[in-house]
Protein backbone atom coordinates (compact mmCIF):
# COMPACT_ATOMS: atom_id res chain seq x y z
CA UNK A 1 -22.17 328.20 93.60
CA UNK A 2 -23.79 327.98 97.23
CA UNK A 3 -20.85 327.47 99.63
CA UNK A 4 -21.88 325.13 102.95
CA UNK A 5 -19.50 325.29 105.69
CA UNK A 6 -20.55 322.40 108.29
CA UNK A 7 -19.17 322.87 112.19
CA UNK A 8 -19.11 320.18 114.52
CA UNK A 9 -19.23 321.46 118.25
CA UNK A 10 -17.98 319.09 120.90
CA UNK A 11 -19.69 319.77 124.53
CA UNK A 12 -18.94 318.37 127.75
CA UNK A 13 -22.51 317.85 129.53
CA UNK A 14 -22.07 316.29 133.32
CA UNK A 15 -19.15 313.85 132.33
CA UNK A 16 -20.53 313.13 128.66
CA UNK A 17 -19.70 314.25 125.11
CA UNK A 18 -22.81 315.38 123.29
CA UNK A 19 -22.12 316.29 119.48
CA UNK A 20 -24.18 318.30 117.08
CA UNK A 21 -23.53 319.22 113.12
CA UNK A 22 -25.09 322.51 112.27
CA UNK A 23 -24.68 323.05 108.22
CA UNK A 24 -24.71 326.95 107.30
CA UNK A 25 -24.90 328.92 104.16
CA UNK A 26 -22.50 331.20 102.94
CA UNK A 27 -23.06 334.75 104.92
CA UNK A 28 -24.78 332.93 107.92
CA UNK A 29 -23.38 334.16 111.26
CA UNK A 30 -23.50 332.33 114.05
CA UNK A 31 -22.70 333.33 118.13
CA UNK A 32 -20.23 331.20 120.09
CA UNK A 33 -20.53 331.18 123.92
CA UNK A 34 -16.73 332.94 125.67
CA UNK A 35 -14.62 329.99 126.21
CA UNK A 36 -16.95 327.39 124.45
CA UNK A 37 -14.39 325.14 122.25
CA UNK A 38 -15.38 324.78 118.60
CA UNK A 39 -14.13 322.24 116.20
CA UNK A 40 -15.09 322.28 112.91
CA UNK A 41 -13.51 320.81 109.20
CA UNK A 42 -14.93 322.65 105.89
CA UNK A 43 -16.44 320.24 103.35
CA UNK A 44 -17.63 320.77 99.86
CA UNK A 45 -20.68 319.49 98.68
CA UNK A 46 -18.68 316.75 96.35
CA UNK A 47 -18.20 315.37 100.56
CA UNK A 48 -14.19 316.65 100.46
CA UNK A 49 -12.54 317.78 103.67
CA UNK A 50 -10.47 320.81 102.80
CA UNK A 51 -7.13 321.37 104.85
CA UNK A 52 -5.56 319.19 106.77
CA UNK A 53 -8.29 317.86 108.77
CA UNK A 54 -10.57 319.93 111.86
CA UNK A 55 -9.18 323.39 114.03
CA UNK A 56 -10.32 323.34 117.63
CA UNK A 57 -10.43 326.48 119.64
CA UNK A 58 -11.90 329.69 119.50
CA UNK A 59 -12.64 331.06 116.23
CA UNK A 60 -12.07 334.92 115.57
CA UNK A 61 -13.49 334.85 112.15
CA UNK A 62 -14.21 332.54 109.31
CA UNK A 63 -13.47 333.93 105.40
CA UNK A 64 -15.83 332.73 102.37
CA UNK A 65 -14.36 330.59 99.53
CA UNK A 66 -16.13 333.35 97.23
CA UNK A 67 -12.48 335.71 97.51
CA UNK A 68 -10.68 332.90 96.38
CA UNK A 69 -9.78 333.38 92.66
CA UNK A 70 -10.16 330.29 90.68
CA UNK A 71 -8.37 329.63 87.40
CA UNK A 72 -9.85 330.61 84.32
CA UNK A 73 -8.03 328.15 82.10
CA UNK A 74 -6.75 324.87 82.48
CA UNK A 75 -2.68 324.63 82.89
CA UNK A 76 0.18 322.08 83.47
CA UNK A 77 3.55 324.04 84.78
CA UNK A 78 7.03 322.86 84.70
CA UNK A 79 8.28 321.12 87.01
CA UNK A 80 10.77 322.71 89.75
CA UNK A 81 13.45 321.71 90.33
CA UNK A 82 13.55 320.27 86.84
CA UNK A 83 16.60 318.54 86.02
CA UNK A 84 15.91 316.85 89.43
CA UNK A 85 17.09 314.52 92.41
CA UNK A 86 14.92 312.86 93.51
CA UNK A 87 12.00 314.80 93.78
CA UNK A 88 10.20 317.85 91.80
CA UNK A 89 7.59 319.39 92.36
CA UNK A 90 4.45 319.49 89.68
CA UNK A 91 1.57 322.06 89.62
CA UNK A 92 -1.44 322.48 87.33
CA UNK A 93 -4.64 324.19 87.13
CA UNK A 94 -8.45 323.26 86.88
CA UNK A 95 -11.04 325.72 86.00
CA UNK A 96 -13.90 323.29 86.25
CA UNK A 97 -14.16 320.35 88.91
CA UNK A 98 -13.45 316.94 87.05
CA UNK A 99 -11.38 313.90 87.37
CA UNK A 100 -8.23 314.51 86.69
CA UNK A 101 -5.36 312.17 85.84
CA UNK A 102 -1.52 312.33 86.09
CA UNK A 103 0.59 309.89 84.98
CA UNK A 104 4.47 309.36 84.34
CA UNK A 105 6.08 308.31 81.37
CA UNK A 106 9.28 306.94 80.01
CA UNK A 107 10.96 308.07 76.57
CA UNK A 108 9.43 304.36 74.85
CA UNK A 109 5.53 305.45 76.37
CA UNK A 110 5.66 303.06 79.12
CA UNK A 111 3.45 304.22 82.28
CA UNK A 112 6.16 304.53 85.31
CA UNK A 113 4.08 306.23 87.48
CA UNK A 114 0.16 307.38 88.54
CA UNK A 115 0.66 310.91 90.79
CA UNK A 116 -3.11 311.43 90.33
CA UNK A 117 -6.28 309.79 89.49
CA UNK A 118 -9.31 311.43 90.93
CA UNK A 119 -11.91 314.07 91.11
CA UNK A 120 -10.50 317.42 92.22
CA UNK A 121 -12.45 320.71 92.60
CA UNK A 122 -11.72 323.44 90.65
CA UNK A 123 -8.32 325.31 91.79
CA UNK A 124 -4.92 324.87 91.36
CA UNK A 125 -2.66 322.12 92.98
CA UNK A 126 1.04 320.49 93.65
CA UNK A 127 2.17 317.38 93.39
CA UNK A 128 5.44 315.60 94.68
CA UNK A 129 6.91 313.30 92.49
CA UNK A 130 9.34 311.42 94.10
CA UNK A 131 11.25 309.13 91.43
CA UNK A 132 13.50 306.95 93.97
CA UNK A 133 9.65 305.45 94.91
CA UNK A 134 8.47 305.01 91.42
CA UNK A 135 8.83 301.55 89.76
CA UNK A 136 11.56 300.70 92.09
CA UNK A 137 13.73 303.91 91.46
CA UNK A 138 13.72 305.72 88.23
CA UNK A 139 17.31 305.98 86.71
CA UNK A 140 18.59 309.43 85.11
CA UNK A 141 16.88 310.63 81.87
CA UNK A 142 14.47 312.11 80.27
CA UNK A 143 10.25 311.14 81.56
CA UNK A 144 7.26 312.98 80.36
CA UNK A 145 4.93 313.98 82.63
CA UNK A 146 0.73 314.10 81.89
CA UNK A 147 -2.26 315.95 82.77
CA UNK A 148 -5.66 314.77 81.33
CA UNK A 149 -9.17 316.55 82.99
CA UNK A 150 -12.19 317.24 81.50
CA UNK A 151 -11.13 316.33 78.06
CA UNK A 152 -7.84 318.25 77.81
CA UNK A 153 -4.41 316.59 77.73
CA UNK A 154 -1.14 318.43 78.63
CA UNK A 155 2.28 317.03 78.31
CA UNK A 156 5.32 318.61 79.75
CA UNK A 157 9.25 316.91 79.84
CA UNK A 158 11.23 316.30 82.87
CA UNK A 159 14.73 315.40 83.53
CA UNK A 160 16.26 313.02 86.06
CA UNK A 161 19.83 313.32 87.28
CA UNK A 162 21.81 311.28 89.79
């Protein structure tokens, strides 16, 4: 897997704002003038921003995505705090990149709430469910909770208290 990391510098140039995008490869080094402002965002090639957004300053290094271990399996966890009030928290695992749904369910099948439903890189993730937002406020009892990527399904039971 080629990693790109794409910078963005912002100049000033007599009064005006000149911008360039340089792409680089994995291992490419490049030298940044003392006290030249860099802001850059990392973006994989499927054109998603990782983090929160851009850093602006001075950079003192930049780490490749390649030390990052990736799962080797998918996985859904239990939830934590699980019974809960209002909110838990709910992590899984992709080893692949695919789209990946999950979904909320009463104890009679009925859909109460979509957490997820999109295409996520491989890696593993968290996801707030809040249950005083979903359908109006979900009342105490039991909900299963579903993962479905890359045609594998996980199911996992959850517990609401107030």
């Amino acid at each position: 897997m080629k990693n790109k990391i794409v910078l963005v510098f912002l100049l000033t140039i007599v009064a005006l704002n000149a911008q360039s995008v340089i792409t680089l490869s994995a291992g490419t080094t490049i030298e940044i003038g003392t006290g030249a402002d860099l802001c850059a965002g990392s973006i994989e090639g499927s054109g998603q921003l990782l983090g929160s957004g851009t850093f602006c300053g001075n950079p003192t290094g930049v780490e490749s995505k390649d030390d990052i271990k990736l799962p080797t399996e998918f996985a859904l966890g239990q939830n934590y705090p699980n019974p809960f009030n209002p909110s838990t928290i709910i992590s899984f695992q992709l080893p692949v990149s695919s789209n990946a749904t999950l979904k909320v369910y009463d104890v009679l099948g009925n859909e109460v709430a979509t957490l997820l439903n999109e295409y996520r890189e491989a890696g593993k993730y968290e996801v707030v469910f809040d249950a005083s937002f979903a359908g109006g406020g979900l009342s105490s009892g039991i909900y299963i909770y579903k993962l479905q990527a890359a045609n594998n399904i996980f199911t996992k039971k959850m517990t609401i208290i107030k």
